[in-house]
PDB file of N, CA and C in Angstrom:
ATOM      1  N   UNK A   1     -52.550-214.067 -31.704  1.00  0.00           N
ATOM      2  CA  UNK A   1     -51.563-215.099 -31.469  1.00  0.00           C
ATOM      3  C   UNK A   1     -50.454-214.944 -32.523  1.00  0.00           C
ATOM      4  N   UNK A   2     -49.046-214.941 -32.158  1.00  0.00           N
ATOM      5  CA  UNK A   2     -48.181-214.816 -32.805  1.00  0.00           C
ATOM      6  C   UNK A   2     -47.621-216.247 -33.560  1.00  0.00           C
ATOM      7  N   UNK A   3     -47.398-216.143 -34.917  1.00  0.00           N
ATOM      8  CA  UNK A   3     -46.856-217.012 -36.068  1.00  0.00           C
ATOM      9  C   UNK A   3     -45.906-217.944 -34.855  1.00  0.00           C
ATOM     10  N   UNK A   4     -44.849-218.906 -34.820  1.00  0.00           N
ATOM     11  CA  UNK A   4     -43.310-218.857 -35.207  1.00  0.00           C
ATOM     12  C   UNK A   4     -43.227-219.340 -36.689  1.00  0.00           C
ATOM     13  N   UNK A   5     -42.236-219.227 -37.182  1.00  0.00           N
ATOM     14  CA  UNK A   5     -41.108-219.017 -38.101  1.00  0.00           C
ATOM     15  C   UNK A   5     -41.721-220.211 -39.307  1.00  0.00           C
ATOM     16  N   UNK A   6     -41.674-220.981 -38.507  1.00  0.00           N
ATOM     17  CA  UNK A   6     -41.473-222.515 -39.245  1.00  0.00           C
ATOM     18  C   UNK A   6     -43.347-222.421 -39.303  1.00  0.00           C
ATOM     19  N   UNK A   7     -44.504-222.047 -39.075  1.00  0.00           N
ATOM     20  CA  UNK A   7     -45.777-221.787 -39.448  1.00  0.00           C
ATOM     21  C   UNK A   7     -45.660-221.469 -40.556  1.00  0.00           C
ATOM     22  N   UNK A   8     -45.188-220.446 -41.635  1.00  0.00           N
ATOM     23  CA  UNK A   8     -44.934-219.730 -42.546  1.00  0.00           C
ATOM     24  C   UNK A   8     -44.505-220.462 -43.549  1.00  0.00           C
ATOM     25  N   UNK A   9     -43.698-221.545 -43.082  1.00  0.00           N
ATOM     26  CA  UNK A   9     -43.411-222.366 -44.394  1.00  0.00           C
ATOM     27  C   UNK A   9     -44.169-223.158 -44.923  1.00  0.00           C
ATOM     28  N   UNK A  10     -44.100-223.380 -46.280  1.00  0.00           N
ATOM     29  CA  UNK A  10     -45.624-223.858 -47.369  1.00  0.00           C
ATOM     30  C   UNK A  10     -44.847-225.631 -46.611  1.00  0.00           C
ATOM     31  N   UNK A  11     -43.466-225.599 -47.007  1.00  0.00           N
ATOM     32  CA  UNK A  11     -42.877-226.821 -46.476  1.00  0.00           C
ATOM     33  C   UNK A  11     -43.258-227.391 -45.455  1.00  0.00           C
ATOM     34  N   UNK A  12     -43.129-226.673 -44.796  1.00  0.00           N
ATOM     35  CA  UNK A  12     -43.649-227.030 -43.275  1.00  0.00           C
ATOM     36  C   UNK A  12     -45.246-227.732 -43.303  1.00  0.00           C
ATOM     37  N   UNK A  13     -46.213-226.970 -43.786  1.00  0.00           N
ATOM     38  CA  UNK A  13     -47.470-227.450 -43.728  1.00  0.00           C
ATOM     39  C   UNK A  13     -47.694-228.866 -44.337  1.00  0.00           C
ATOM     40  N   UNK A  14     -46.811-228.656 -45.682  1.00  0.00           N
ATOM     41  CA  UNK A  14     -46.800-229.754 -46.986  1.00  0.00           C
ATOM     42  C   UNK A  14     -46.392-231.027 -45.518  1.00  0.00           C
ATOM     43  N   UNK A  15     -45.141-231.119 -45.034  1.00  0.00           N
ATOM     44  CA  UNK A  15     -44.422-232.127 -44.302  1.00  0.00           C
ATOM     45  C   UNK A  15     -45.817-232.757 -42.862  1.00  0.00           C
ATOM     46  N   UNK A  16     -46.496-231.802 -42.576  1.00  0.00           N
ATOM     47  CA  UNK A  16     -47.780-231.898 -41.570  1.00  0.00           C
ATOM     48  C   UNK A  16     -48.352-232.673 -41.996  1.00  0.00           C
ATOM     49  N   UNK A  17     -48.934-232.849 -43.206  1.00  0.00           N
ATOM     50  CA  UNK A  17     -49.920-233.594 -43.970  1.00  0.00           C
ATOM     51  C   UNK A  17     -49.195-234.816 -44.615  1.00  0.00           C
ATOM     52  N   UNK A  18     -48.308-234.861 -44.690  1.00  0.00           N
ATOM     53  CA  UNK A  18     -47.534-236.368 -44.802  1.00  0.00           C
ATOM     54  C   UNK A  18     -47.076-237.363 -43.643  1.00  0.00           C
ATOM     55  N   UNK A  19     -47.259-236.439 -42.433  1.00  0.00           N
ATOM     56  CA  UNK A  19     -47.289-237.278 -41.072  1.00  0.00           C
ATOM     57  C   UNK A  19     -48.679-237.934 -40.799  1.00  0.00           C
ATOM     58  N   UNK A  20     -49.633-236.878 -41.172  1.00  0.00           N
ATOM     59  CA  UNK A  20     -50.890-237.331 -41.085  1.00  0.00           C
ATOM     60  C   UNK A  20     -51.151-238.598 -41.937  1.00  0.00           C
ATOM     61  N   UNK A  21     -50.747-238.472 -43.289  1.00  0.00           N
ATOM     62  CA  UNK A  21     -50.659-239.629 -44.177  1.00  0.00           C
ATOM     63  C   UNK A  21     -50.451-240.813 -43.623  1.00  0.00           C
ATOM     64  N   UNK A  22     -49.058-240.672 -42.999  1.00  0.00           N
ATOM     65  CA  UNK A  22     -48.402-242.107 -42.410  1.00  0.00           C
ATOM     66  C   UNK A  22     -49.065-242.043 -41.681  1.00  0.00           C
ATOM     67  N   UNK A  23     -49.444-241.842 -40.305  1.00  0.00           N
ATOM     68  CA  UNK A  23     -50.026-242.228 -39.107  1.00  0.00           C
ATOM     69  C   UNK A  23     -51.479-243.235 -40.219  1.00  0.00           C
ATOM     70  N   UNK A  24     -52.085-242.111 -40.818  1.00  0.00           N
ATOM     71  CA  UNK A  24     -53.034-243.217 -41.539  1.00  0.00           C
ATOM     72  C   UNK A  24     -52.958-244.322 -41.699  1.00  0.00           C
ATOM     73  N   UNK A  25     -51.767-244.252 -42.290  1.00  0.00           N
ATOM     74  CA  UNK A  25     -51.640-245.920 -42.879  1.00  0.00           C
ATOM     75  C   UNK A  25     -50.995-246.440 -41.708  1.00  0.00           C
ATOM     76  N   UNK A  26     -50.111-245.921 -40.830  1.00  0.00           N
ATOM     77  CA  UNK A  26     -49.523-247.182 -39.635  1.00  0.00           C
ATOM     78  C   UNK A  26     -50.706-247.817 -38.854  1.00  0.00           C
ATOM     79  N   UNK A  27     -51.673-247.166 -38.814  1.00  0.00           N
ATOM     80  CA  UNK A  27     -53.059-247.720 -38.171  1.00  0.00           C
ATOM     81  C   UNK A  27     -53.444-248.898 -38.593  1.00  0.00           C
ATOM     82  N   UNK A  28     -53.298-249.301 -40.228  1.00  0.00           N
ATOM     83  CA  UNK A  28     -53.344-250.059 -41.060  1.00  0.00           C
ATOM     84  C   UNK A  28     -52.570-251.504 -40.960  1.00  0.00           C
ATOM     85  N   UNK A  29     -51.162-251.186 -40.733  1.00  0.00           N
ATOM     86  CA  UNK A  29     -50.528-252.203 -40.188  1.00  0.00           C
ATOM     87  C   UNK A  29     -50.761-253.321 -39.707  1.00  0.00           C
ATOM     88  N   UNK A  30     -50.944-254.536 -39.886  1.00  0.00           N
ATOM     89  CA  UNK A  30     -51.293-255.962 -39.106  1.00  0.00           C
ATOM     90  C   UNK A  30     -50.179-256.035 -38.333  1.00  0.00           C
ATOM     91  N   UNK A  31     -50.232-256.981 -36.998  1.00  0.00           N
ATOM     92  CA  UNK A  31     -49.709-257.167 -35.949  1.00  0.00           C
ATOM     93  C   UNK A  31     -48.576-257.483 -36.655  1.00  0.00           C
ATOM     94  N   UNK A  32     -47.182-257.335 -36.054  1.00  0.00           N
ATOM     95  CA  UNK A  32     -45.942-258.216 -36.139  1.00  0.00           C
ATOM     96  C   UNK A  32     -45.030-256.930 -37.153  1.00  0.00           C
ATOM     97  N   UNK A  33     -45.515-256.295 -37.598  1.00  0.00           N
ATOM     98  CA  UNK A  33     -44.732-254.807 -38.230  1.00  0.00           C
ATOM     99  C   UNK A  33     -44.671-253.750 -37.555  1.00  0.00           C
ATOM    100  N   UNK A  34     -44.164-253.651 -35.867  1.00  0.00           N
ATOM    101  CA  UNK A  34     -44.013-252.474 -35.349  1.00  0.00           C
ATOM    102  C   UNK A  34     -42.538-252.001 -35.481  1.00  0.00           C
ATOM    103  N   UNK A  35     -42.095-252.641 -35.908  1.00  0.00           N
ATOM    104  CA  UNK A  35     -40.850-252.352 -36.477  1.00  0.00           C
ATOM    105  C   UNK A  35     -40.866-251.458 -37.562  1.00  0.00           C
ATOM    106  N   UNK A  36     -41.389-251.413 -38.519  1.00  0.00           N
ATOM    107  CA  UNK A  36     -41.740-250.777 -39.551  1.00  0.00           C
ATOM    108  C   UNK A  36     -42.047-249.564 -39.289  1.00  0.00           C
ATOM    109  N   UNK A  37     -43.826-249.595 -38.670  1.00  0.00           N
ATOM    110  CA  UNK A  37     -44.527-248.489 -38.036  1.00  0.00           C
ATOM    111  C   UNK A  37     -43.568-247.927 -37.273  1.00  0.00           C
ATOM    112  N   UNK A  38     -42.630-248.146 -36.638  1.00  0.00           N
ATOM    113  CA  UNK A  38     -42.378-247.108 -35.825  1.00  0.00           C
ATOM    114  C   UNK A  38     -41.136-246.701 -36.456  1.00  0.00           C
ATOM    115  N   UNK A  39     -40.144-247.425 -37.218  1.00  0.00           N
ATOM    116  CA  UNK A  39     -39.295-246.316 -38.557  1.00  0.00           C
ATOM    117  C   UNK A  39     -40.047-245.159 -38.860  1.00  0.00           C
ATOM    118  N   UNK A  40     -41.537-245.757 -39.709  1.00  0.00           N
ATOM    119  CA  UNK A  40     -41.913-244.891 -40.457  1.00  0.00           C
ATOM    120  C   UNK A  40     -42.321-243.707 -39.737  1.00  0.00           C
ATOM    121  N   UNK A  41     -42.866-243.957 -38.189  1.00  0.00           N
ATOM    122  CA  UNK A  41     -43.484-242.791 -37.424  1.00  0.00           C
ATOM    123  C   UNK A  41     -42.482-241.821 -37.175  1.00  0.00           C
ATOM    124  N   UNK A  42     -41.331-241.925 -36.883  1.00  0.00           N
ATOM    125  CA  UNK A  42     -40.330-241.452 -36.646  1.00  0.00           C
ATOM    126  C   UNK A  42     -39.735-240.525 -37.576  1.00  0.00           C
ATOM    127  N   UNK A  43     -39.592-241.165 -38.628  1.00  0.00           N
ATOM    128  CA  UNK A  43     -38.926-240.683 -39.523  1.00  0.00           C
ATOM    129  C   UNK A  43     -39.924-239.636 -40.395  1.00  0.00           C
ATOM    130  N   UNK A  44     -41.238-239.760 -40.528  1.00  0.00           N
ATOM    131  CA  UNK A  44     -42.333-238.539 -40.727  1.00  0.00           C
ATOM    132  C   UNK A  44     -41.694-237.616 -39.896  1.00  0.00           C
ATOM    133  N   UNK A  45     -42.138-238.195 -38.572  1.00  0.00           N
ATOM    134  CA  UNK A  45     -42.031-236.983 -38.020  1.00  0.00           C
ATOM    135  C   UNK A  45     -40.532-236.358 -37.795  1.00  0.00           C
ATOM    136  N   UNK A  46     -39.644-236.814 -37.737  1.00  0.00           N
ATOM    137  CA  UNK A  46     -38.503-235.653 -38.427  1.00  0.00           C
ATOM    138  C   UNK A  46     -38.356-234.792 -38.805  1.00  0.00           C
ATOM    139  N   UNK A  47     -39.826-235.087 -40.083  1.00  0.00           N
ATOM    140  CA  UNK A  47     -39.388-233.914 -41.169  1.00  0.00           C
ATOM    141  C   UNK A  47     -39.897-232.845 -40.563  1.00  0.00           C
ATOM    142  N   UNK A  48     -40.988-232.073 -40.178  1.00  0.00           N
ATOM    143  CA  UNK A  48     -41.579-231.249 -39.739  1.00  0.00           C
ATOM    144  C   UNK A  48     -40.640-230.513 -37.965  1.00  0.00           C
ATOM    145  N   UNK A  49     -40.565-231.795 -37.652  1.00  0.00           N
ATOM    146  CA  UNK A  49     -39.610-231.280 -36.154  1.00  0.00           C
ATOM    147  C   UNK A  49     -38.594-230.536 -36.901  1.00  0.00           C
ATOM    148  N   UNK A  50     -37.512-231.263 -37.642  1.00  0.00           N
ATOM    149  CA  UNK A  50     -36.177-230.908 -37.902  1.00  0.00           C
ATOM    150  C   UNK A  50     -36.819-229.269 -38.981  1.00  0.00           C
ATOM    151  N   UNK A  51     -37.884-228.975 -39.550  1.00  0.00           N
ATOM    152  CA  UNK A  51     -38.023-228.027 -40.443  1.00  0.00           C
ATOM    153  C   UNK A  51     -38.657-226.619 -39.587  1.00  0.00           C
ATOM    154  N   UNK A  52     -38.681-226.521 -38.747  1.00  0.00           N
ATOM    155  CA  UNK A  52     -39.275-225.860 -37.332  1.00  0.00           C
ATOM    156  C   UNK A  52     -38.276-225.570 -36.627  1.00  0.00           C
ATOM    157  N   UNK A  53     -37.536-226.555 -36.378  1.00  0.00           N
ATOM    158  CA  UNK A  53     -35.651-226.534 -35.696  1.00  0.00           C
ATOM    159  C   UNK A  53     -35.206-225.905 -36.383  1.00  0.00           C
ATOM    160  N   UNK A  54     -35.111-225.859 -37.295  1.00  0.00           N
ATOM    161  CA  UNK A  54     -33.854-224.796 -38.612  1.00  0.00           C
ATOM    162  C   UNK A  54     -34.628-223.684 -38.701  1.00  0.00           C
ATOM    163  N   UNK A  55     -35.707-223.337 -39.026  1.00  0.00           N
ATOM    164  CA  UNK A  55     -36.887-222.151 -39.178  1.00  0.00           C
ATOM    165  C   UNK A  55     -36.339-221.124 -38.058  1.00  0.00           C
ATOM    166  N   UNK A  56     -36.411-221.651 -36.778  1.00  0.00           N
ATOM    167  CA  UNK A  56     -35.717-220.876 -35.516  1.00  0.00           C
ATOM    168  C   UNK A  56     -34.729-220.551 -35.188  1.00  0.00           C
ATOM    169  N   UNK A  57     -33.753-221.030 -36.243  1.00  0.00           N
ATOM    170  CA  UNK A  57     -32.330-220.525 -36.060  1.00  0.00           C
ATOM    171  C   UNK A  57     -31.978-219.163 -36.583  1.00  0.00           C
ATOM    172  N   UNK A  58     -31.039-218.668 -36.241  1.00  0.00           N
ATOM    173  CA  UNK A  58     -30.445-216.995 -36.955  1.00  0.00           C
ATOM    174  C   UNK A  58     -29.806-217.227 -37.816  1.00  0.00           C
ATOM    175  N   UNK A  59     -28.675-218.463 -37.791  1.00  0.00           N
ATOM    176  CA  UNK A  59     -27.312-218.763 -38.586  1.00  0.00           C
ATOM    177  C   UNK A  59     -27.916-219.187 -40.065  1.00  0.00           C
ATOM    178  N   UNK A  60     -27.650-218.854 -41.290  1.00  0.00           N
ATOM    179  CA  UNK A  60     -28.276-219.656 -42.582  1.00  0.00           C
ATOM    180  C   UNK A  60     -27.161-220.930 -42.356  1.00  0.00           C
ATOM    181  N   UNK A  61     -26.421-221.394 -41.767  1.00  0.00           N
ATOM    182  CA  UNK A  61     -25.738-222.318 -41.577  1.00  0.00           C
ATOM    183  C   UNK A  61     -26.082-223.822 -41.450  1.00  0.00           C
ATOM    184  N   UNK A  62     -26.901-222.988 -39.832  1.00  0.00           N
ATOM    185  CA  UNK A  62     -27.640-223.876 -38.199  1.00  0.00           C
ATOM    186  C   UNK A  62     -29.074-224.211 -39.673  1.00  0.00           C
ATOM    187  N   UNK A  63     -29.535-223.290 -40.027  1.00  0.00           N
ATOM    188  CA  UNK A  63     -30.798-223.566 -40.942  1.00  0.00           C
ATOM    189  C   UNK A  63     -30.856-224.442 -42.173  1.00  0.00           C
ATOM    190  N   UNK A  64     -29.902-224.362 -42.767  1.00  0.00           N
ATOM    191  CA  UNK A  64     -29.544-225.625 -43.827  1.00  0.00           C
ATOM    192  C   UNK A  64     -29.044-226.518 -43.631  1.00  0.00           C
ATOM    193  N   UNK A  65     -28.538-226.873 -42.117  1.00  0.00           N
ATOM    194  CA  UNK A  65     -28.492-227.856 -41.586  1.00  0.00           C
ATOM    195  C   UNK A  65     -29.402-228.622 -40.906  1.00  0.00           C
ATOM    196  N   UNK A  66     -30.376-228.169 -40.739  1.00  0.00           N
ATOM    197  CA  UNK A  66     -31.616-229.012 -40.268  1.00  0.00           C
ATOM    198  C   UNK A  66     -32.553-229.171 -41.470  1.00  0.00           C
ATOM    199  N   UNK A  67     -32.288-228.672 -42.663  1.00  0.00           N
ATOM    200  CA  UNK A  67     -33.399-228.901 -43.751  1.00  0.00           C
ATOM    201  C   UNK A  67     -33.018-229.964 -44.288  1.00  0.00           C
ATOM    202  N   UNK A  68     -31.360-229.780 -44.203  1.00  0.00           N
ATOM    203  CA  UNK A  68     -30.533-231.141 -44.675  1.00  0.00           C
ATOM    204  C   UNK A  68     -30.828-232.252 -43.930  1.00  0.00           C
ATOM    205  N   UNK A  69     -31.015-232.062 -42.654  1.00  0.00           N
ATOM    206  CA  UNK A  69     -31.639-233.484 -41.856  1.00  0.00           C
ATOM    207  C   UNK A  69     -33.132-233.740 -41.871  1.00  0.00           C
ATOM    208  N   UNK A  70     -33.955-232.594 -42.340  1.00  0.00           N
ATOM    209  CA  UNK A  70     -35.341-233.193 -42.980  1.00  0.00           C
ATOM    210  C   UNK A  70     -35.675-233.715 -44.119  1.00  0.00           C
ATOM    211  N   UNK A  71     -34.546-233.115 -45.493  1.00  0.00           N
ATOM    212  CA  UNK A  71     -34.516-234.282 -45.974  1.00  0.00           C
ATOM    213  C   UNK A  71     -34.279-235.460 -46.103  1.00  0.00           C
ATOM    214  N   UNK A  72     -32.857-235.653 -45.558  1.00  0.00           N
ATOM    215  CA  UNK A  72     -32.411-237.162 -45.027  1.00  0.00           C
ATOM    216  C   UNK A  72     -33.654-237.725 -44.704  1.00  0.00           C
ATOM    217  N   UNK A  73     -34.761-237.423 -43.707  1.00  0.00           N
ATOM    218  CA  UNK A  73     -36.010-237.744 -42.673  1.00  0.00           C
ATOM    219  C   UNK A  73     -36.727-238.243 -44.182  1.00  0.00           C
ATOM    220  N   UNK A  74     -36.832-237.494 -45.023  1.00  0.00           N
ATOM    221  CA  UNK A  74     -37.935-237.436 -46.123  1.00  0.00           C
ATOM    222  C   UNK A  74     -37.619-238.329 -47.008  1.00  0.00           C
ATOM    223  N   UNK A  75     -36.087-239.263 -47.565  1.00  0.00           N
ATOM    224  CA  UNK A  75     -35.178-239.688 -48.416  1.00  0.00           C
ATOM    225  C   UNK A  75     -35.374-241.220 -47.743  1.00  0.00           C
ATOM    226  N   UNK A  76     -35.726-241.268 -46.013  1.00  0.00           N
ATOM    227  CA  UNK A  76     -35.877-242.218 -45.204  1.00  0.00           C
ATOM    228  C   UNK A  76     -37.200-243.094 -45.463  1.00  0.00           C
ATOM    229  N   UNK A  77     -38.225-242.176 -45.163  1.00  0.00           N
ATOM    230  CA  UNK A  77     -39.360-242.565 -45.657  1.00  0.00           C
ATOM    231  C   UNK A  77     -39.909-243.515 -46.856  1.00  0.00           C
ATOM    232  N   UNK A  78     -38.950-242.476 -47.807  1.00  0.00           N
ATOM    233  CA  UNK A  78     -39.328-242.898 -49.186  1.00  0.00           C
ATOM    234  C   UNK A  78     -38.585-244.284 -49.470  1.00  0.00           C
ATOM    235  N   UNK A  79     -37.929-244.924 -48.742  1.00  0.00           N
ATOM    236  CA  UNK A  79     -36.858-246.047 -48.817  1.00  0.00           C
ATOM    237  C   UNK A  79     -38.089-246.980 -47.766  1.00  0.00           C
ATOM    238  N   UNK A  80     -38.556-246.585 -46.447  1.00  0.00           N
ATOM    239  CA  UNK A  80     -39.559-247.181 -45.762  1.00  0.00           C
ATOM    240  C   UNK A  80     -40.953-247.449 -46.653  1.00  0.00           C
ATOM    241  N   UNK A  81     -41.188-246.787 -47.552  1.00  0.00           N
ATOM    242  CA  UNK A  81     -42.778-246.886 -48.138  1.00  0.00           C
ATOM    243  C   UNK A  81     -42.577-248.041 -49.302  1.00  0.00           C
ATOM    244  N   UNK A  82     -40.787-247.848 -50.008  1.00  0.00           N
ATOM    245  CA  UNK A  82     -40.544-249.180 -50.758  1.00  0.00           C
ATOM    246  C   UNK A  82     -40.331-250.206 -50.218  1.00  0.00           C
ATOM    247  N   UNK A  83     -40.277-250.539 -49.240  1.00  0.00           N
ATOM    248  CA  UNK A  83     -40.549-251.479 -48.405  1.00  0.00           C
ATOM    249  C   UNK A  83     -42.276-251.986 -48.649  1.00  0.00           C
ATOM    250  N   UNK A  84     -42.661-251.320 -47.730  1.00  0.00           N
ATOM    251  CA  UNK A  84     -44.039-251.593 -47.794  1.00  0.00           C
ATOM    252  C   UNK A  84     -44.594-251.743 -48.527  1.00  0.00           C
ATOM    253  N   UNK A  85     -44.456-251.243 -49.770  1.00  0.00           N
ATOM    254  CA  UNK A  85     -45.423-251.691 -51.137  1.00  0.00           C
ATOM    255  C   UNK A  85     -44.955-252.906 -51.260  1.00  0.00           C
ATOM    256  N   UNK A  86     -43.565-253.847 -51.165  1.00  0.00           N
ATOM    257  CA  UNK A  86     -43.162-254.746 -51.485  1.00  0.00           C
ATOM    258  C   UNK A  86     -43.665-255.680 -50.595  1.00  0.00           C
ATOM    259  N   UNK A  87     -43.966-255.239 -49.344  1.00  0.00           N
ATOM    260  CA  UNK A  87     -44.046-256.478 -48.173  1.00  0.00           C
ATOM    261  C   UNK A  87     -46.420-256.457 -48.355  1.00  0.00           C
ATOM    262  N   UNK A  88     -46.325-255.493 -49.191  1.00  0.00           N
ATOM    263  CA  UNK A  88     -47.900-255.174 -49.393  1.00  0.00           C
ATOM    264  C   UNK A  88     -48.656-255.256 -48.185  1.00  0.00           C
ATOM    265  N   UNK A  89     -47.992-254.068 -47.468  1.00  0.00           N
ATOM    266  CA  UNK A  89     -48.504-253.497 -46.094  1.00  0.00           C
ATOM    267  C   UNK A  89     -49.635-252.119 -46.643  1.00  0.00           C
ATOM    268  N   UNK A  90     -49.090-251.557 -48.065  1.00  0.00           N
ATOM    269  CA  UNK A  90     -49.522-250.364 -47.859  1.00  0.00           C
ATOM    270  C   UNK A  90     -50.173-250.640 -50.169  1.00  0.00           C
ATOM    271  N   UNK A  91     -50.572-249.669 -50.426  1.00  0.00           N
ATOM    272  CA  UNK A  91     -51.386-250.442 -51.831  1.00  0.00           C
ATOM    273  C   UNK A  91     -51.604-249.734 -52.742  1.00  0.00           C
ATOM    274  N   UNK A  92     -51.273-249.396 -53.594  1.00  0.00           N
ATOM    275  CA  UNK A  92     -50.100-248.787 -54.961  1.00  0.00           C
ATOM    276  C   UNK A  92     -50.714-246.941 -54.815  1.00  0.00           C
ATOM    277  N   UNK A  93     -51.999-247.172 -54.480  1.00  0.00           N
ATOM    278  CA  UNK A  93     -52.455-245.515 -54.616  1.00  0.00           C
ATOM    279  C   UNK A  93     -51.595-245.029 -53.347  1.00  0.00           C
ATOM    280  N   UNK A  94     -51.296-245.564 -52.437  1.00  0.00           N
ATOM    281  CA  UNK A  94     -50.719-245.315 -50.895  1.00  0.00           C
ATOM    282  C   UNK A  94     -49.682-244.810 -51.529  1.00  0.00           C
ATOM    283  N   UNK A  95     -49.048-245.378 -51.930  1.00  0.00           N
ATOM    284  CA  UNK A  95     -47.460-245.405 -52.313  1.00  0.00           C
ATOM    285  C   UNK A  95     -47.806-244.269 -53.027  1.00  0.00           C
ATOM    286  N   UNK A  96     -48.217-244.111 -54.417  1.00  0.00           N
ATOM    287  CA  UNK A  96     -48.486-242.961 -55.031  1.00  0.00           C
ATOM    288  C   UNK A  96     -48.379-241.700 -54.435  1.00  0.00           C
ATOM    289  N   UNK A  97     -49.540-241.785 -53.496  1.00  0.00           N
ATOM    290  CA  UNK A  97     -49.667-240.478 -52.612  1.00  0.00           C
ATOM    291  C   UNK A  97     -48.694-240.170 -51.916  1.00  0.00           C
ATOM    292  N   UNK A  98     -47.835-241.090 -51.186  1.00  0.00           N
ATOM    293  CA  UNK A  98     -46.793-240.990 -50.321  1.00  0.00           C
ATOM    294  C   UNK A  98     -45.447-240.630 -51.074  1.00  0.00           C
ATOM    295  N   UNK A  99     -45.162-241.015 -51.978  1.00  0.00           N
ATOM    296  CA  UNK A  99     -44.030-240.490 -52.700  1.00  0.00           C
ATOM    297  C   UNK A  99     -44.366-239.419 -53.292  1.00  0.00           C
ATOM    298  N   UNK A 100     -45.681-239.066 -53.929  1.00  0.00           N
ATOM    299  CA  UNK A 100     -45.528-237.514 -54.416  1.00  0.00           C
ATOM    300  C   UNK A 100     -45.562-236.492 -53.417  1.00  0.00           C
ATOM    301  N   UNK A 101     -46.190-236.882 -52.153  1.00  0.00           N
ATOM    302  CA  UNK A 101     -45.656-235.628 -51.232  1.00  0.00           C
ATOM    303  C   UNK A 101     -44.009-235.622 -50.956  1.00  0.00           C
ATOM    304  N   UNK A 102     -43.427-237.011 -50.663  1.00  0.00           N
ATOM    305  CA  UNK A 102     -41.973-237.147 -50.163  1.00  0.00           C
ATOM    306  C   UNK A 102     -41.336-235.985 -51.854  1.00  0.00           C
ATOM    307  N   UNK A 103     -41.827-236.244 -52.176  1.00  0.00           N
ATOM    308  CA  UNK A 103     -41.097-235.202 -54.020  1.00  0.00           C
ATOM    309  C   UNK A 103     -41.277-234.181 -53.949  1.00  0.00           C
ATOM    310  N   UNK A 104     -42.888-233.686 -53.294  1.00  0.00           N
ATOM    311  CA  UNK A 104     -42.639-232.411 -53.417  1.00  0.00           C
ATOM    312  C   UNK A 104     -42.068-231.933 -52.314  1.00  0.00           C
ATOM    313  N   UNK A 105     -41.733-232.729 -51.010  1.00  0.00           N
ATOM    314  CA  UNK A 105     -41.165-232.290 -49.493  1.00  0.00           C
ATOM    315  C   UNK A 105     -39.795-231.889 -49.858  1.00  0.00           C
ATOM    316  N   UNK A 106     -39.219-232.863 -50.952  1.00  0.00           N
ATOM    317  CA  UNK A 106     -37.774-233.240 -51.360  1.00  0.00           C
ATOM    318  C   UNK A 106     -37.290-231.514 -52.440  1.00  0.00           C
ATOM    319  N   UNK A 107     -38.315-231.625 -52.823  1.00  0.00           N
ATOM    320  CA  UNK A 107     -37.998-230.799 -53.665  1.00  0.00           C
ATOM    321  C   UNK A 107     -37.949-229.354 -52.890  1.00  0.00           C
ATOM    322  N   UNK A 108     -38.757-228.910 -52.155  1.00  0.00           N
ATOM    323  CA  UNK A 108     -39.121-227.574 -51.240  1.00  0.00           C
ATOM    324  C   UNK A 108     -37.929-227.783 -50.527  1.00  0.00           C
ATOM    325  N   UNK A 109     -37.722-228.242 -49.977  1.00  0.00           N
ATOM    326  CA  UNK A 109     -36.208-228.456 -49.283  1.00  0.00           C
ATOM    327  C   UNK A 109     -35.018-228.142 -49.793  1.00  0.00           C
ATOM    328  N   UNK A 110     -34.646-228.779 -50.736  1.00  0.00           N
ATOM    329  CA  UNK A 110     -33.841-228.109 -51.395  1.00  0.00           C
ATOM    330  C   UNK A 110     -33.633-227.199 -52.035  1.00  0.00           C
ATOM    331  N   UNK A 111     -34.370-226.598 -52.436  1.00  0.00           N
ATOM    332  CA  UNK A 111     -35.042-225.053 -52.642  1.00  0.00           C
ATOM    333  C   UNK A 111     -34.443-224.137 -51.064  1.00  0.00           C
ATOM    334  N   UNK A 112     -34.831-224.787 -50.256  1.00  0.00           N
ATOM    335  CA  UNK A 112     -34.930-223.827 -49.099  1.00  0.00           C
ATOM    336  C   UNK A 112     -33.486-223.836 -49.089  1.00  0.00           C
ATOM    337  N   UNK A 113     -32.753-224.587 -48.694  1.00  0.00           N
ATOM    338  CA  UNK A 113     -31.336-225.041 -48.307  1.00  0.00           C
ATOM    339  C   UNK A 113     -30.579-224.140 -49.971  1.00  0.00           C
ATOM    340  N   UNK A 114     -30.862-223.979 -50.532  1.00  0.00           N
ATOM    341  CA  UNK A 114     -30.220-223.697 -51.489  1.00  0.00           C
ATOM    342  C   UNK A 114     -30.001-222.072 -51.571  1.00  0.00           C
ATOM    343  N   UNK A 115     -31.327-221.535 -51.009  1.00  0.00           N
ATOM    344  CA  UNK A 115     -31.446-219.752 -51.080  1.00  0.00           C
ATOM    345  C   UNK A 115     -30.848-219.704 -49.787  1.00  0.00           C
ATOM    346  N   UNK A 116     -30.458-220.427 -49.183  1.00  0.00           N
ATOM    347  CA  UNK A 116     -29.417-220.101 -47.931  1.00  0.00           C
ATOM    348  C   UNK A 116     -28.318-219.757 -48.156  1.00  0.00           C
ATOM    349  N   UNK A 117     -27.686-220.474 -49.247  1.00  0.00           N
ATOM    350  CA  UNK A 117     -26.092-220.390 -49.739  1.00  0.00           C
ATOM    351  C   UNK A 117     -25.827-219.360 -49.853  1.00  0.00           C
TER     352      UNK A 117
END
C-alpha cells in the first residue's frame, strides 16, 4: 500500500492524536455546550485536513498556505480550550495536555511553512 504525502509527516500524526484528544473530551461535555463541542470538533479537525491538503500540493506556495490555515485551526483551539478551562468543562491536566500538543502542532508548523520559503 502506497504512503500519501501528508502520512510522512511527524505533524501530521502529532495533529491525529490531538483530534483524538478532543473528541475525548467533547464526549465529556454536559448537555447545553454543543456550541462549544462542535467549534472545538471542527477546528481539530482542520488541522490534520488542512495539513494533508498542503502535503498534496506541488506549489511551496499552495503548501504554506494550508499549513498557515492549520495553524490558524491550531491557534483556534487553543483560544476554545481557554474557554473551557474557564467555563470548567474540561480540568487543568486536560488543558495541560491540550495546549502542549497545540505547541508542539504550532511549533512543527511553522517549521514546515518556513523551509518552504
Amino acid at each position: 500500500m502506497t504512503n500519501f504525502d501528508h502520512e510522512k509527516l511527524d505533524v501530521y500524526k502529532v495533529s491525529i492524536d490531538f483530534v483524538v484528544m478532543m473528541d475525548q473530551i467533547i464526549e465529556q461535555f454536559p448537555r447545553g455546550r454543543a456550541y462549544l463541542a462542535d467549534q472545538l470538533q471542527r477546528a481539530a479537525t482542520s488541522i490534520p485536513l488542512n495539513i494533508a491538503e498542503g502535503a498534496g500540493e506541488y506549489s511551496g506556495a499552495e503548501k504554506n498556505r494550508f499549513y498557515r490555515i492549520a495553524k490558524r485551526s491550531a491557534t483556534e483551539c487553543a483560544g476554545i480550550l481557554d474557554i473551557c478551562v474557564r467555563l470548567r468543562l474540561i480540568n487543568e491536566e486536560q488543558y495541560i495536555k491540550g495546549r502542549g500538543l497545540l505547541t508542539r502542532l504550532i511549533s512543527m508548523l511553522t517549521k514546515l511553512a518556513q523551509n518552504l520559503k
